[in-house]
Protein backbone atom coordinates (compact mmCIF):
# COMPACT_ATOMS: atom_id res chain seq x y z
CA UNK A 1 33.33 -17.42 4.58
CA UNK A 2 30.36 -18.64 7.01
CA UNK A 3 27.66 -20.80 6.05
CA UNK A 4 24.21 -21.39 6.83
CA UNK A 5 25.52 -24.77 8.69
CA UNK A 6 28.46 -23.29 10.82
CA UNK A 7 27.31 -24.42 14.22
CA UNK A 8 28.38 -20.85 15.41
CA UNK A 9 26.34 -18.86 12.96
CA UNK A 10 23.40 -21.57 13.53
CA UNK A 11 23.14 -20.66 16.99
CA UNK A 12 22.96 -17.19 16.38
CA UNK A 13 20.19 -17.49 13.86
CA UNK A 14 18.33 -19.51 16.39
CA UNK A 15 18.51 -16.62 19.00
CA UNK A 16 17.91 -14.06 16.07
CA UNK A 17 15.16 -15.96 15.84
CA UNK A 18 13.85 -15.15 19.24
CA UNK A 19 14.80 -11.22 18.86
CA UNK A 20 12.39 -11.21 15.47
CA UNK A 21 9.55 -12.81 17.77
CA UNK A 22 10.27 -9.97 20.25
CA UNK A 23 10.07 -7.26 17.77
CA UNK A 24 6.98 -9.06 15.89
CA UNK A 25 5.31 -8.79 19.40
CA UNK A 26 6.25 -5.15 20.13
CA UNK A 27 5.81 -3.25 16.92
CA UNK A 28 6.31 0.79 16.80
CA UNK A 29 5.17 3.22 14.09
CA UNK A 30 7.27 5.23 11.84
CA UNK A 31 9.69 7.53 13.77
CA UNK A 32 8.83 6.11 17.34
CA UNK A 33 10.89 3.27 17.16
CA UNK A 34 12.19 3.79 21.03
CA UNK A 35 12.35 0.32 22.37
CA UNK A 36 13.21 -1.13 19.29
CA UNK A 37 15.94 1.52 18.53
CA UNK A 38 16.87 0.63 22.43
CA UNK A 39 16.93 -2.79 21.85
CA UNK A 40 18.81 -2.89 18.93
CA UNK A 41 21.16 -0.76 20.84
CA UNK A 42 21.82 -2.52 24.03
CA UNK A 43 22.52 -5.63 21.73
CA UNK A 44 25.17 -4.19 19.84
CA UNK A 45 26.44 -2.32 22.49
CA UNK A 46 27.06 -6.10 24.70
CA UNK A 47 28.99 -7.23 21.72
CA UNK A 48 31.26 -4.20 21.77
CA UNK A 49 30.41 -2.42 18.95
CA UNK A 50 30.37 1.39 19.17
CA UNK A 51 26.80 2.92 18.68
CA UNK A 52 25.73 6.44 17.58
CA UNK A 53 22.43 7.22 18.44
CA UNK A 54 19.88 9.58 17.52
CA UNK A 55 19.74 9.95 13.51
CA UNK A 56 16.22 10.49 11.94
CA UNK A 57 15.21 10.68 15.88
CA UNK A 58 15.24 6.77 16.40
CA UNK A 59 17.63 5.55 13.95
CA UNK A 60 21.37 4.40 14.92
CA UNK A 61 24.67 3.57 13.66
CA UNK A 62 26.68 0.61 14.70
CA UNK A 63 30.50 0.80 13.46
CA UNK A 64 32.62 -2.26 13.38
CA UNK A 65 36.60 -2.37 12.74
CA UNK A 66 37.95 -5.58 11.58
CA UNK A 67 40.75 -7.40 13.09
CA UNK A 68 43.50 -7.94 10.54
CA UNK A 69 44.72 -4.18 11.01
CA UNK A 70 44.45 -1.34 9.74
CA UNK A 71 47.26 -1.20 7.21
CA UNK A 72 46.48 -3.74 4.31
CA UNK A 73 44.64 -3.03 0.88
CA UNK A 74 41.32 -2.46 2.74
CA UNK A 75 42.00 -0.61 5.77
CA UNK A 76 40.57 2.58 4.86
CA UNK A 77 37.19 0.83 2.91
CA UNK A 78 34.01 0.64 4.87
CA UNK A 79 30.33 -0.80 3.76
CA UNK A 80 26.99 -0.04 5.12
CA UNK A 81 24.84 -2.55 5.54
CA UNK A 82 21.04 -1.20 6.36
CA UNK A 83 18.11 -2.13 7.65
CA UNK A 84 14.38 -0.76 8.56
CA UNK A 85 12.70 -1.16 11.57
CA UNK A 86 9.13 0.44 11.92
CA UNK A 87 5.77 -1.75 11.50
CA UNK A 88 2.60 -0.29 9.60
CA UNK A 89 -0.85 1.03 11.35
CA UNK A 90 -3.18 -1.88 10.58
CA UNK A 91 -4.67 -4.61 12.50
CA UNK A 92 -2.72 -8.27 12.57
CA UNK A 93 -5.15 -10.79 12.10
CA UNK A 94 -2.94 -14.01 11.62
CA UNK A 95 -4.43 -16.79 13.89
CA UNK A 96 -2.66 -18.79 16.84
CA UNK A 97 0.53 -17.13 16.48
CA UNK A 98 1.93 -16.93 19.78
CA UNK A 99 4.19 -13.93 19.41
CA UNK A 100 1.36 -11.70 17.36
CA UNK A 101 1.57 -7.95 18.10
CA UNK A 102 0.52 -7.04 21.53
CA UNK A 103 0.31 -3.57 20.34
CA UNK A 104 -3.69 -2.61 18.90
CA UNK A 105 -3.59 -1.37 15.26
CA UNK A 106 -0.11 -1.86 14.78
CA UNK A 107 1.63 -4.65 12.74
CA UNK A 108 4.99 -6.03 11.24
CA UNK A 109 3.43 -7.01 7.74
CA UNK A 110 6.12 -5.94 6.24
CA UNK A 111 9.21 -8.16 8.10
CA UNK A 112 11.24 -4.94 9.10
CA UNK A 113 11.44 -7.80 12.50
CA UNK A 114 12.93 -9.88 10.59
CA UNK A 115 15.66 -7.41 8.60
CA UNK A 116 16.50 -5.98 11.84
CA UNK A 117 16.94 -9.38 13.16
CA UNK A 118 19.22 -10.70 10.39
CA UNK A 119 21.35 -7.75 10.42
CA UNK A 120 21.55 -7.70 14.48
CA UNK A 121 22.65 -11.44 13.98
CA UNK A 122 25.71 -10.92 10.89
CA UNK A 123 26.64 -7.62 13.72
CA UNK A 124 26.83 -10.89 16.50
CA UNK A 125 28.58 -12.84 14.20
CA UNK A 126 31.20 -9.86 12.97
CA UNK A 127 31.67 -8.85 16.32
CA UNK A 128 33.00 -12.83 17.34
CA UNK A 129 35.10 -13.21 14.43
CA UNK A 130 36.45 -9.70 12.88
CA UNK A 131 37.72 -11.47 10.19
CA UNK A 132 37.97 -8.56 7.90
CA UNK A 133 40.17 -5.28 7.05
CA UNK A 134 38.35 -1.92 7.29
CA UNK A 135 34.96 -1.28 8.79
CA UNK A 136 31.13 -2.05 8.44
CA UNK A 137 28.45 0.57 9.19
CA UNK A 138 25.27 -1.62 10.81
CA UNK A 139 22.65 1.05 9.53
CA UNK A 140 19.12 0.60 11.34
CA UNK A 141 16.76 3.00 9.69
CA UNK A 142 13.60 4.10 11.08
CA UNK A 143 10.30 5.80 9.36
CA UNK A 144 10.35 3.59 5.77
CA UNK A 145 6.86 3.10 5.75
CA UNK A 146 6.11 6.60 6.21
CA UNK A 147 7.91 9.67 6.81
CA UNK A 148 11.25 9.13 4.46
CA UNK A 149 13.54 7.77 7.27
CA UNK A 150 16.16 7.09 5.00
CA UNK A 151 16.26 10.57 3.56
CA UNK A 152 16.36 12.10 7.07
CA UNK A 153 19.16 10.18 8.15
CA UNK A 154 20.85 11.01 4.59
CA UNK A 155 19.93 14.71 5.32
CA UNK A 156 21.41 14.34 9.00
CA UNK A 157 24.96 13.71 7.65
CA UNK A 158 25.01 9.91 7.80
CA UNK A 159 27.89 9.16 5.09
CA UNK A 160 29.59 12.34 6.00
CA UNK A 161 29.96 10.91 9.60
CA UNK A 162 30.05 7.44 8.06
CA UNK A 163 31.15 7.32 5.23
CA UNK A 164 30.36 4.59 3.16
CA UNK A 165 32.20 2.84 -0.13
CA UNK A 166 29.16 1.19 -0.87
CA UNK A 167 26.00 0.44 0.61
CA UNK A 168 23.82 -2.63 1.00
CA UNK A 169 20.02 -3.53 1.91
CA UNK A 170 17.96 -6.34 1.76
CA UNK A 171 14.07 -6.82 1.58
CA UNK A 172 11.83 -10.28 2.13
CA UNK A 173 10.46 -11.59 -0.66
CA UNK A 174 7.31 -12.64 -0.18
CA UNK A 175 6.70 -13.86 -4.13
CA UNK A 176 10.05 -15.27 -3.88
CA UNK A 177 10.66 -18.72 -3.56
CA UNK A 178 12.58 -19.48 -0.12
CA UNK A 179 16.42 -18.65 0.00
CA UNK A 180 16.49 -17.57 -3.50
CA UNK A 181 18.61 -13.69 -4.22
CA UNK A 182 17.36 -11.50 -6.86
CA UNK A 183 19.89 -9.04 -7.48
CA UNK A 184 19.49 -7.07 -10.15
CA UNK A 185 21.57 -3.89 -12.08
CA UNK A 186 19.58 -0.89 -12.69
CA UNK A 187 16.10 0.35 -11.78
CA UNK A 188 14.51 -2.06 -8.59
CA UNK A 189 11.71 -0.11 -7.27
CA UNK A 190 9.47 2.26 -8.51
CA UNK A 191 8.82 5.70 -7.69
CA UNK A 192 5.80 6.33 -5.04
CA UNK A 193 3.98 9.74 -4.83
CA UNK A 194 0.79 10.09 -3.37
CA UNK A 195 -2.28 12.14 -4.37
CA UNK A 196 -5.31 13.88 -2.51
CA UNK A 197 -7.81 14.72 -4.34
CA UNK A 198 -11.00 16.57 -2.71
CA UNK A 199 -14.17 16.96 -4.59
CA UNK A 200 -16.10 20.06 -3.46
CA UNK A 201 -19.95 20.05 -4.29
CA UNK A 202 -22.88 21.43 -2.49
CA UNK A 203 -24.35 19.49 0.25
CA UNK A 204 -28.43 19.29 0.49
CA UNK A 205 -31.00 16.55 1.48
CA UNK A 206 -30.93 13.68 -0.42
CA UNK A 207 -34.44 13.82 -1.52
CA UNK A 208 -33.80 17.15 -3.37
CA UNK A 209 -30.37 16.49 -5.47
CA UNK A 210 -31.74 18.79 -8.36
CA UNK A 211 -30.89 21.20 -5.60
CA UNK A 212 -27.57 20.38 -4.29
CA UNK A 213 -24.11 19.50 -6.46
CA UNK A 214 -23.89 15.73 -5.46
CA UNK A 215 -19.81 15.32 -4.98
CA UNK A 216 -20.34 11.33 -4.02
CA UNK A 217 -21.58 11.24 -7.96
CA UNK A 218 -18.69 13.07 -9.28
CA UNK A 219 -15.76 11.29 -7.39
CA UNK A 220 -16.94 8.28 -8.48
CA UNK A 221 -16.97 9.16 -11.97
CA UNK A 222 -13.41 10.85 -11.31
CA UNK A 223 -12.29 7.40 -10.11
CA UNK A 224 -13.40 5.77 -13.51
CA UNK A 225 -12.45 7.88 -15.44
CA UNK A 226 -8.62 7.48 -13.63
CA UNK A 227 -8.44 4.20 -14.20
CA UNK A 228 -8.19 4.14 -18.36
CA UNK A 229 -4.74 7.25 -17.72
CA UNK A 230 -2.16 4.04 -17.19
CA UNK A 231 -3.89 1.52 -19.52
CA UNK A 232 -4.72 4.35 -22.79
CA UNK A 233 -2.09 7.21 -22.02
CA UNK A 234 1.18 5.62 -21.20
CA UNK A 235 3.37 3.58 -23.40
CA UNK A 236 2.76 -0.51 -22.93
CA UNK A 237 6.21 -0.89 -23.21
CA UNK A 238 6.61 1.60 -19.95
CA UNK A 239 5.61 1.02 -16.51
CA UNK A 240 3.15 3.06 -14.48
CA UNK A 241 0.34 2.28 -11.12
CA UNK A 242 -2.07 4.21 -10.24
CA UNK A 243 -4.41 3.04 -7.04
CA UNK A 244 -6.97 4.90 -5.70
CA UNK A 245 -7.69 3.05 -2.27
CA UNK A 246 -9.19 4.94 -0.12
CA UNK A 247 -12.78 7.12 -0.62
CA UNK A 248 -14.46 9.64 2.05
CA UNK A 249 -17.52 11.81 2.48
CA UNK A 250 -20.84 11.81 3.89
CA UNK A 251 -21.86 11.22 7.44
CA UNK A 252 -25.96 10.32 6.88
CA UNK A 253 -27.88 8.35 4.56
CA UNK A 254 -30.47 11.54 3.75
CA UNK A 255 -28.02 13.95 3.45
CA UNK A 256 -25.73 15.06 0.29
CA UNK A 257 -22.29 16.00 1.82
CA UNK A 258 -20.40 19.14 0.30
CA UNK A 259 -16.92 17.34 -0.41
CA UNK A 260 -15.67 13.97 -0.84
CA UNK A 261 -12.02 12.63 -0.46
CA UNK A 262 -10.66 10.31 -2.28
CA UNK A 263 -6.79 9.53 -1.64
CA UNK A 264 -3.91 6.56 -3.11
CA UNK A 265 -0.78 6.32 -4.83
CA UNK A 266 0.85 6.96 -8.35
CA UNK A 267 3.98 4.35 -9.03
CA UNK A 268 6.62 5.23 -11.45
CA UNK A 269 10.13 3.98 -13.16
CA UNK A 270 11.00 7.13 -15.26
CA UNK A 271 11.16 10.40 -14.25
CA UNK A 272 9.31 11.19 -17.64
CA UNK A 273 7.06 8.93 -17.20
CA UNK A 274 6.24 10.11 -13.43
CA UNK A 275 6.06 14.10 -15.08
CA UNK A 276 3.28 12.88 -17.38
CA UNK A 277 1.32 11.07 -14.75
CA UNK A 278 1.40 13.64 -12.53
CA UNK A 279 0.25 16.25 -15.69
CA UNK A 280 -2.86 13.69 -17.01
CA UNK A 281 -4.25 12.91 -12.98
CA UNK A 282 -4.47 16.65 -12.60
CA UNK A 283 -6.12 16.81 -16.38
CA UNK A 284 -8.31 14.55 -16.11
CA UNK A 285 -9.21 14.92 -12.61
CA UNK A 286 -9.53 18.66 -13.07
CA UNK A 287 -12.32 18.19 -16.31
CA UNK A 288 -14.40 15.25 -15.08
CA UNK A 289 -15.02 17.64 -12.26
CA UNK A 290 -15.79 20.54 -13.74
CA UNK A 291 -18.13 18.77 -16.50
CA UNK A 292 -19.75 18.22 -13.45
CA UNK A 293 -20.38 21.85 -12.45
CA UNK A 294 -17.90 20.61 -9.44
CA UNK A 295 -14.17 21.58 -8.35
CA UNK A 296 -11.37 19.57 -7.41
CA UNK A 297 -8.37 20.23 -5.27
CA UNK A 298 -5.29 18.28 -5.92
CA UNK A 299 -2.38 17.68 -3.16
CA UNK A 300 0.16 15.57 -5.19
CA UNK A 301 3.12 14.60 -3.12
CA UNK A 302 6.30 13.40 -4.93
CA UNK A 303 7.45 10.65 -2.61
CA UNK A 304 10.30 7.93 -2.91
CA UNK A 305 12.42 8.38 -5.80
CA UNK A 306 13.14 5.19 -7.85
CA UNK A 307 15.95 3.03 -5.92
CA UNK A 308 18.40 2.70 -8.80
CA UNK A 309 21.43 -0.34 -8.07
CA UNK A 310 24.64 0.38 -9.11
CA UNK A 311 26.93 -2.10 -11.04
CA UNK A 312 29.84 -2.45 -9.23
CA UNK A 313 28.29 -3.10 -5.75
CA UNK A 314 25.81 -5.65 -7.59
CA UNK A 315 28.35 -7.18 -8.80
CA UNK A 316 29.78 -7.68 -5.51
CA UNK A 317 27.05 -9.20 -4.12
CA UNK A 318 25.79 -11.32 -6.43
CA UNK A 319 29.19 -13.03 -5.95
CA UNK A 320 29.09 -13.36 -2.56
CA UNK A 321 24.87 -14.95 -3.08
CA UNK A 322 26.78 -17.20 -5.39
CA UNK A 323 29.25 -18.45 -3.40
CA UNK A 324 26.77 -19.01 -0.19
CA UNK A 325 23.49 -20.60 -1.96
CA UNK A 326 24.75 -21.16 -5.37
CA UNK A 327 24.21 -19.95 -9.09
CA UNK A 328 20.61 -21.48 -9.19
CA UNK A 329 19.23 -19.76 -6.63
CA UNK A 330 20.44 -16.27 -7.59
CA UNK A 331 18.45 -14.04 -9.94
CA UNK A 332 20.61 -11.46 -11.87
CA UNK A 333 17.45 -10.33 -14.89
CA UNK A 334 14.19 -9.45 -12.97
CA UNK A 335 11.96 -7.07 -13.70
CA UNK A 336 11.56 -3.97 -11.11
CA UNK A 337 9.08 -4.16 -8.29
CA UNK A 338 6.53 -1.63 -8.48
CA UNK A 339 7.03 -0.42 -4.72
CA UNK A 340 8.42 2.29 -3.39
CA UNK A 341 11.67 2.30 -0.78
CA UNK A 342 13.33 4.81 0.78
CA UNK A 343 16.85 3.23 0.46
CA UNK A 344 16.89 4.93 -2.71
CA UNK A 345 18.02 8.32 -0.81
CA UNK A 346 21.08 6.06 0.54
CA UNK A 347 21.43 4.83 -2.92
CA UNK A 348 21.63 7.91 -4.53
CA UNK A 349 24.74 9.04 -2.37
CA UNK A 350 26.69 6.05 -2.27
CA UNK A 351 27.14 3.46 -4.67
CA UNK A 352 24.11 1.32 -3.44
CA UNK A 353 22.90 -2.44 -4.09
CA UNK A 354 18.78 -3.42 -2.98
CA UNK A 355 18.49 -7.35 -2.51
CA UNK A 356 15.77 -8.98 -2.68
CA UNK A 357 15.74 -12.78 -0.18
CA UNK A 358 12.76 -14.71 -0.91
CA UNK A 359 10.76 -16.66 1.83
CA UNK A 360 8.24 -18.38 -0.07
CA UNK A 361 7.53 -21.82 1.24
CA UNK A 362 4.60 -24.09 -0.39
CA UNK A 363 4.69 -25.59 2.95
CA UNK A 364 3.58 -22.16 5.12
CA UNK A 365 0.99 -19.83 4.56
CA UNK A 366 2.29 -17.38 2.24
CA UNK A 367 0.74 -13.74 2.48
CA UNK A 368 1.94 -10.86 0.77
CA UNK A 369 3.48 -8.14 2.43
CA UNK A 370 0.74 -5.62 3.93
CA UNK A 371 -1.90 -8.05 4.67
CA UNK A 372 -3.08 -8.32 8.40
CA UNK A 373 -1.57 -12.18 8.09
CA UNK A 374 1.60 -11.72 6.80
CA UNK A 375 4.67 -13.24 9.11
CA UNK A 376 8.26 -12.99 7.90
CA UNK A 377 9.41 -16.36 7.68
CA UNK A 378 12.33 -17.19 10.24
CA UNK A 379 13.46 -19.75 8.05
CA UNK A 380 15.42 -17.48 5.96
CA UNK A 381 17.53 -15.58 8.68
CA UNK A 382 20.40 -18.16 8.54
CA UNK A 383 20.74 -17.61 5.12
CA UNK A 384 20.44 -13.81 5.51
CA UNK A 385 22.96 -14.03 8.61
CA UNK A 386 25.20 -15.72 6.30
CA UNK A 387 25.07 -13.63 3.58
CA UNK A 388 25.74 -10.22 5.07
CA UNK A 389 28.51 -11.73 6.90
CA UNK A 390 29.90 -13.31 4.15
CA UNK A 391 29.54 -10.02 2.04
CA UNK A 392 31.70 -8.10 4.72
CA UNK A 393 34.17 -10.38 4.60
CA UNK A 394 34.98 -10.73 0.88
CA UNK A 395 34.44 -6.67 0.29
CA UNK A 396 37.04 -6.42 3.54
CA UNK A 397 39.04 -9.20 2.50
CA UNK A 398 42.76 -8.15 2.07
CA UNK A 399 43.73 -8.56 -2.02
């Protein structure tokens, strides 16, 4: 199995390490990943693997056959290994980085670069040394931030044209110390629905509000009054977010607007649990309104569903993190992450496994995902190189 120091795989990490800089530079929205979905393409295309374009508009299929033929124990198995490639619409702010986005409002702050870089570089790798039975499914997802990528290619017939024994994907840690695995049975990531709430009033000048229905008053009492449904009606023992971040209305100091829009997330584990949050947001929104003389219009949208591991493919891998960075630096018992990922539609189809490689480094800045100054740290794609590869070829591995 490779490791980290194989002069082979090191050189490929060091020229994955110039693709992620490329990508950082060029970022593209949900669902109009073009040149990276061309990219990614003409790469694994020069290494001779066979690419299927055009599923979920941008995403694409690379499909590997191993060398030791086609007739042993694992000729017929075949893995997908997946990754996402779209950036987020926000600003990058991070400060003399010589490969920051070139692209205005657009950002990779959330290191899809860097997971489509460390699975482009275990495809390079693969493709030299086919040292496996069977085939591997290099799955490059558009549209995770928004738009449900991984339910569209799902929906599009991906493991009916691939089909898939298990699937694998991995996600930077950016709480997680550097080169560690958490990989964990059960529940990962949290459910993610968003809400929409408008608050209709009636507008009027500001220095008559006996004579107008003030909606700026009554959304902000909505918003406290939000904020005690996770902490005084759900179980402590149960897990539940709700984050109102973003707050509309009014376009003038002197004048009372007629509706105000306040929008954010609700972030589940249970299905009960995301049932009952749905039922008190509408409750309380609904009354706090109308004690108000006010109305309220709800859009709730049930996103993500939880992404839910399954045993044996966990088991799998957390043999082959053991064997490549050793027992202390895997993680088997964590608690779930409270974000939402789409790789829970793949999940839910085929027997499915969500890693988490961390990239913390005391000696680097260290911003969360999401912030304008986040940069995945390159540090980690040898060990990510080595680890899909080294997956692939102990699930391949003739018995």
């Amino acid at each position: 199995m490779p490791q980290e120091t194989d002069p082979r795989l090191a050189a490929i990490a060091a020229e994955a390490t110039q693709w992620r800089r490329h990508l950082h530079a060029n970022p593209e929205l949900s669902f109009e990943e073009h040149r990276t979905s061309d990219f990614v393409a003409a790469k694994l295309e020069s290494w001779g693997i066979a690419v299927t374009r055009g599923i979920a508009g941008t995403g694409l299929v690379g499909t590997l056959r191993g060398s030791r033929g086609q007739q042993g124990a694992n000729a017929g198995r075949a893995i997908g290994l997946r990754a996402d490639m779209d950036a987020l619409p926000m600003q990058e702010m991070t400060e003399d980085l010589p490969y920051k986005s070139t692209v205005p409002n657009v950002m990779h702050a959330c290191g899809h670069d860097g997971h489509t870089a460390m699975l482009l570089g275990a495809a390079r790798y693969l493709s030299e040394t086919r040292d496996f039975e069977g085939t591997v499914h290099f799955i490059f997802q558009p549209a995770e931030e928004k738009g449900g990528g991984g339910r569209v290619m799902v929906e599009e017939g991906l493991f009916t044209r691939f089909p898939c024994d298990a699937v694998y994907g991995i996600h930077n840690g950016s709480n997680v110390p550097k080169g560690q695995f958490v990989i964990t049975r059960g529940t990962t990531n949290a459910a993610a629905d968003t809400v929409k709430l408008t608050v209709r009033g009636l507008g009027g000048h500001a220095a008559r509000p006996h004579q107008a229905l003030d909606p700026v008053l009554v959304a902000s009492h909505i918003v406290v009054a939000l904020q005690s449904v996770v902490s005084r009606r759900v179980d402590p023992l149960d897990s539940a977010v709700l984050s109102l971040c973003s707050i509309h209305g009014g376009s003038a100091c002197n004048v009372i607007p007629e509706e105000v829009v306040i929008e954010g997330t609700v972030r589940t584990l249970r299905p009960e649990t995301r049932d009952e949050m749905q039922r008190l947001l509408t409750e309380v929104a609904t009354a706090t309104a109308q004690a108000h003389g006010a109305r309220v219009e709800i859009d709730y949208e049930r996103g993500y569903p939880p992404v839910v591991n399954s045993d044996a493919p966990v088991e799998r891998a957390q043999l082959a993190a053991a064997k490549l960075a050793g027992e202390g630096m895997l993680v088997r018992e964590a608690p779930p992450t409270m974000g939402g990922e789409d790789f829970s539609y793949m999940a839910r189809t085929v027997p499915g496994c969500f890693i988490r490689l961390g990239q913390m480094d005391p000696a680097r800045p260290n911003f969360s995902t999401h912030h304008p100054r986040y940069n995945f740290n390159d540090d980690i794609l040898p060990t990510g190189i080595a680890f899909w590869s080294s997956l692939v070829e102990q699930e391949l591995t003739p018995a």
